[in-house]
C-alpha atoms as a PDB file:
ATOM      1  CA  UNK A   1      83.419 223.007 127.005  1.00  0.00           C
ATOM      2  CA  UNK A   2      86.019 220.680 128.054  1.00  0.00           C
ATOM      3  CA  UNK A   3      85.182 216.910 129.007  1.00  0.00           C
ATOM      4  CA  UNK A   4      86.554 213.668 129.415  1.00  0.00           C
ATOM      5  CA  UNK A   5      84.311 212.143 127.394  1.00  0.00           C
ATOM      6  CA  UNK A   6      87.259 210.675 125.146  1.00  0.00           C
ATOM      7  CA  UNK A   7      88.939 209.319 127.997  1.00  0.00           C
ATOM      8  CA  UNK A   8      86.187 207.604 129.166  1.00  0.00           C
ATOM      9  CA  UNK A   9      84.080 206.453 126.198  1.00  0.00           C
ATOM     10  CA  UNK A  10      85.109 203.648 123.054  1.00  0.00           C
ATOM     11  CA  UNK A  11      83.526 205.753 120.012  1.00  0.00           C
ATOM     12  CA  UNK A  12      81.266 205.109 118.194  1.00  0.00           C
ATOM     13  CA  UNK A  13      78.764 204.514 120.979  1.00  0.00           C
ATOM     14  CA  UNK A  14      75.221 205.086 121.798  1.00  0.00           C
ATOM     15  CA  UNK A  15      75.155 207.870 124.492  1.00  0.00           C
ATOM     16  CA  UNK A  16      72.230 209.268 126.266  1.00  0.00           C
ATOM     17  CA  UNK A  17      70.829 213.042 126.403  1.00  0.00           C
ATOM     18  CA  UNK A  18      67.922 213.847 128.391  1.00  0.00           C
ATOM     19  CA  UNK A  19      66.452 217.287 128.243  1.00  0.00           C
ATOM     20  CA  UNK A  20      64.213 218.919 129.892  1.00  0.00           C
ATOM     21  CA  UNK A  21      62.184 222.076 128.587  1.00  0.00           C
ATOM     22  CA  UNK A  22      59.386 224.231 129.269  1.00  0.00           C
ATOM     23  CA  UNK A  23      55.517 221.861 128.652  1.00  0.00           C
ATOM     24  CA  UNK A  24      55.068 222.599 124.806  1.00  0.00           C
ATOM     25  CA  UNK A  25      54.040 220.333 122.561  1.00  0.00           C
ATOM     26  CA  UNK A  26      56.501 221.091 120.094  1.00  0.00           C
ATOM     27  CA  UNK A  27      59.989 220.596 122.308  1.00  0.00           C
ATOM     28  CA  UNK A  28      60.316 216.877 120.864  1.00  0.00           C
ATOM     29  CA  UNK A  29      60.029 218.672 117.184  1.00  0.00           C
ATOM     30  CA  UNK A  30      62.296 221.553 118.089  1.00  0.00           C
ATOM     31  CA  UNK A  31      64.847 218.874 119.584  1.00  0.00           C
ATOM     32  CA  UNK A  32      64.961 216.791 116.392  1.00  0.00           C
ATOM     33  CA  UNK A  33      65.800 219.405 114.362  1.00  0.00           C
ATOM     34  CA  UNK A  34      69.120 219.592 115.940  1.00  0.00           C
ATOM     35  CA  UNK A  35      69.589 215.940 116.002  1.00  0.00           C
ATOM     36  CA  UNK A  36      68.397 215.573 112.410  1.00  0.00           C
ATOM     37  CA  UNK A  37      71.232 218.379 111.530  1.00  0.00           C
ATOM     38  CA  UNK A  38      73.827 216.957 113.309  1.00  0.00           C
ATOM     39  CA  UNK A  39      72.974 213.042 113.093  1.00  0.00           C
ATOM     40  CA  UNK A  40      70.757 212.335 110.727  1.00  0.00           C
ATOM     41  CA  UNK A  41      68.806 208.830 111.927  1.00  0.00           C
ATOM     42  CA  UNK A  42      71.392 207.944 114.249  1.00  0.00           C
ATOM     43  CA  UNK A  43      69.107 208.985 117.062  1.00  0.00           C
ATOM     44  CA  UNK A  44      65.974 207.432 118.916  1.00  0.00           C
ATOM     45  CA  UNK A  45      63.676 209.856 121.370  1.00  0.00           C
ATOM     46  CA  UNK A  46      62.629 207.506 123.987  1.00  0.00           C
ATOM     47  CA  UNK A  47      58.527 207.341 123.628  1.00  0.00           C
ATOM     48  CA  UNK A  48      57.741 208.988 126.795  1.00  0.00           C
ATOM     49  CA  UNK A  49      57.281 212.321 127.549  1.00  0.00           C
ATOM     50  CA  UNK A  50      57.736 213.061 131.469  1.00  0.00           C
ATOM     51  CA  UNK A  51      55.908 215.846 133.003  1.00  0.00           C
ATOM     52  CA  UNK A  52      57.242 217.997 136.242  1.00  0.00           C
ATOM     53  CA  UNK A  53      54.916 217.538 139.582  1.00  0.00           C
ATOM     54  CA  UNK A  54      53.787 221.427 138.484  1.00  0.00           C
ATOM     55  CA  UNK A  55      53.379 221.045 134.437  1.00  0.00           C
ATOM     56  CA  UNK A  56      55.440 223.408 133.654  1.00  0.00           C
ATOM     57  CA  UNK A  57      58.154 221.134 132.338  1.00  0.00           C
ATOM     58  CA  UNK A  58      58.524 218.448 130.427  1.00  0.00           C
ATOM     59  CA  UNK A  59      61.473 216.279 130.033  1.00  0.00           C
ATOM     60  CA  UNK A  60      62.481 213.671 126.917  1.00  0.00           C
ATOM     61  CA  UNK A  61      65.178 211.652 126.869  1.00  0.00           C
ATOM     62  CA  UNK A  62      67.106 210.132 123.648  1.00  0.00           C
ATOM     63  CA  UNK A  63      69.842 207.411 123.176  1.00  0.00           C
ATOM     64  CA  UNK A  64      71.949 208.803 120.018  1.00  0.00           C
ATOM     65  CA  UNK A  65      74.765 206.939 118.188  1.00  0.00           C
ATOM     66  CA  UNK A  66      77.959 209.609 118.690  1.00  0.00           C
ATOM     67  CA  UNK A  67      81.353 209.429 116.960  1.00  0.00           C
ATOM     68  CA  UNK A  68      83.552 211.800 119.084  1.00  0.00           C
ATOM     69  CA  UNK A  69      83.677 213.806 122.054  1.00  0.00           C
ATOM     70  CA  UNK A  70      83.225 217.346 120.084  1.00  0.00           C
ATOM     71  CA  UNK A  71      80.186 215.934 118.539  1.00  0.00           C
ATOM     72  CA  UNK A  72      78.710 215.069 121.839  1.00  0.00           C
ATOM     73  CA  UNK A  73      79.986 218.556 122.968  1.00  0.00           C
ATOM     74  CA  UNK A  74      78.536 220.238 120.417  1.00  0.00           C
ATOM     75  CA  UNK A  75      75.677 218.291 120.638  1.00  0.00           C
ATOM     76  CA  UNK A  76      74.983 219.825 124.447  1.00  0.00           C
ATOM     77  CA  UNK A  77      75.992 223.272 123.541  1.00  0.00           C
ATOM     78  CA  UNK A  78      73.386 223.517 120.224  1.00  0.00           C
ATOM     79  CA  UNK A  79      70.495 221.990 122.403  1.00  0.00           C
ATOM     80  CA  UNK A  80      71.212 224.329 125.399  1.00  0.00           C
ATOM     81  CA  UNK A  81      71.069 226.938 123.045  1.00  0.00           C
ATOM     82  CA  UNK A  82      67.616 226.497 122.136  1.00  0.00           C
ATOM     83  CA  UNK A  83      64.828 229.043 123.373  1.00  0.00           C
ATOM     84  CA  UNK A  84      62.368 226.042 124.849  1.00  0.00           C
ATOM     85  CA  UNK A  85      64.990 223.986 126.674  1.00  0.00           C
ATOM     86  CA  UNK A  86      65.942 224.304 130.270  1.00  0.00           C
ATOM     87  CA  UNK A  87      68.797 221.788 130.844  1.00  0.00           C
ATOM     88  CA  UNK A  88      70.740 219.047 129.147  1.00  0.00           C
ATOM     89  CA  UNK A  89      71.594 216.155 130.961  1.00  0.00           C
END
């Protein structure tokens, strides 16, 4: 992955994810893991959960304090990896 997030960002800086995932209860516990591996704390999941028009999606956004443009890269590549989620905004 190749962005222009360092060209366009002052790090550190709070930076938004949103991701969206198929309706399970546990998405917001499998999405903290990765945050809690890769930031420990220096993340906050918004408190609502959004649902899609047909339930089968939900979608949860977070604001998360980032440091660089490979963390926020690797961020999106970790979370898109993940069986449950869909896409990562």
């Amino acid at each position: 992955m190749d962005t222009k997030f360092d060209e366009i960002l002052d790090f550190p800086c709070d930076f938004g994810f949103r991701i969206m995932g198929l309706a399970q209860a546990d998405l917001p516990d499998v999405v903290n893991v990765v945050f809690e591996q890769h930031i420990p704390g220096d993340y906050k999941q918004l408190p609502k959960v959004r649902v899609s028009s047909s339930g089968k999606y939900h979608s949860i956004s977070y604001t998360v304090r980032v440091v660089s443009k490979d963390q926020i890269e690797l961020l999106y590549k970790e979370l898109a990896a993940l069986d449950i989620v869909r896409y990562v905004l």
